[in-house]
Protein backbone atom coordinates (compact mmCIF):
# COMPACT_ATOMS: atom_id res chain seq x y z
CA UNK A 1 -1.28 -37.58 8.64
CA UNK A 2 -1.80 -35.10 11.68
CA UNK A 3 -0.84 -31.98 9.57
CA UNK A 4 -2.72 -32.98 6.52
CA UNK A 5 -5.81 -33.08 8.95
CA UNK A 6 -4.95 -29.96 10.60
CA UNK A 7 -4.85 -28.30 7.25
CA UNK A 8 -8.15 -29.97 6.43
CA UNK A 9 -9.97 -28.00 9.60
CA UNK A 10 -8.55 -24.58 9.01
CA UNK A 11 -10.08 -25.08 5.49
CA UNK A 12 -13.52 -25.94 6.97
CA UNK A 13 -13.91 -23.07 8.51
CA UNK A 14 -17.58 -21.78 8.25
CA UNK A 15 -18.04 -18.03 6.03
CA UNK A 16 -18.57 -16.09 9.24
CA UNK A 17 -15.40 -17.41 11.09
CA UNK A 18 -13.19 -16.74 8.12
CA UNK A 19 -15.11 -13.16 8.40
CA UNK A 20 -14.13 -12.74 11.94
CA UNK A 21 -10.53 -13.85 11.51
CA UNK A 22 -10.22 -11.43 8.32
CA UNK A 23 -12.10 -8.88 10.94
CA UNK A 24 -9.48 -9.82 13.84
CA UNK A 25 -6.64 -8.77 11.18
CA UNK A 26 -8.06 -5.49 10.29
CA UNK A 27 -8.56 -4.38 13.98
CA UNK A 28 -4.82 -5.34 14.49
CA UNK A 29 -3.36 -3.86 11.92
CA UNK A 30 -5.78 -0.89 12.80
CA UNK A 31 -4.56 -0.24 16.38
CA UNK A 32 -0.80 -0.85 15.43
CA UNK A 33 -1.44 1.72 12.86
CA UNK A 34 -3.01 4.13 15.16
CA UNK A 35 -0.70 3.52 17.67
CA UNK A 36 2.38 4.22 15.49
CA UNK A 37 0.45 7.54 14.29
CA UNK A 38 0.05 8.87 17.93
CA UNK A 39 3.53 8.27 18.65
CA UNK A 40 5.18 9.74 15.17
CA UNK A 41 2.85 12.02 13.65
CA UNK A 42 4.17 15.57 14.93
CA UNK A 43 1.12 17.36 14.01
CA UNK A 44 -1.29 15.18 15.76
CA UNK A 45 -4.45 17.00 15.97
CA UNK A 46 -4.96 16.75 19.75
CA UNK A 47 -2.92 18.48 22.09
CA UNK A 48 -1.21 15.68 24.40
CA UNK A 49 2.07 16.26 26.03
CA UNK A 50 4.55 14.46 24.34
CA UNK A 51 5.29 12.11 27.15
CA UNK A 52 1.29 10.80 27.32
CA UNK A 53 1.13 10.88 23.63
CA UNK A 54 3.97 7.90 23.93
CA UNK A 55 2.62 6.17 26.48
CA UNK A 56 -0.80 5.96 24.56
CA UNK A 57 0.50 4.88 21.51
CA UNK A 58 2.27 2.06 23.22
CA UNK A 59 -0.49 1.12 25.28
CA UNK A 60 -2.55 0.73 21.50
CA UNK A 61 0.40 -1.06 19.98
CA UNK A 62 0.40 -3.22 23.46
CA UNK A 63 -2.77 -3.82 23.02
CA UNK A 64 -3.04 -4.46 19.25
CA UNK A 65 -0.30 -7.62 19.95
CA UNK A 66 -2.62 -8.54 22.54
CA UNK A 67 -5.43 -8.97 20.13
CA UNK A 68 -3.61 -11.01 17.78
CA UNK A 69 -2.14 -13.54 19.93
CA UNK A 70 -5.64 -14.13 21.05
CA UNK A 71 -6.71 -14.22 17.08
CA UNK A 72 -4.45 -16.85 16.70
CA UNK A 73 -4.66 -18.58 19.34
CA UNK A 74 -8.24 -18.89 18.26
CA UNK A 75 -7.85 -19.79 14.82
CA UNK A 76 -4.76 -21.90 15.26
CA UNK A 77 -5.20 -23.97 18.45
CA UNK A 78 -4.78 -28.12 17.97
């Protein structure tokens, strides 16, 4: 009965928080992306020393998990 409710209010969502969540997604995906281009793309355009080039694109891909926990934790919470 619980879970068939729970299902019930994720499908209620209104148009502009299904927008957001789709929104929260694309930024994700975007950092993670640009995070794994910083660290593997050898001919990044910038000139960064290897080492900070790294770090940054961990810090994004850090920061892109950070994002969507707190998407989900949004969209998912009881």
């Amino acid at each position: 009965m619980i879970n068939k409710q729970q299902t019930n209010n994720y499908r209620q969502k209104s148009p502009s928080k299904r927008f957001l969540s789709i929104l929260g997604l694309c930024m994700f995906a975007f950092y993670f992306i640009l995070g794994l281009l910083i660290i593997f793309w050898k001919g990044f355009p910038l000139q960064i020393d290897p080492t900070y080039r790294t770090l940054f694109g961990v810090l994004l891909i850090v920061y892109s998990f950070m994002r969507f926990a707190r998407l989900w934790q949004n969209n998912f919470r009881n």
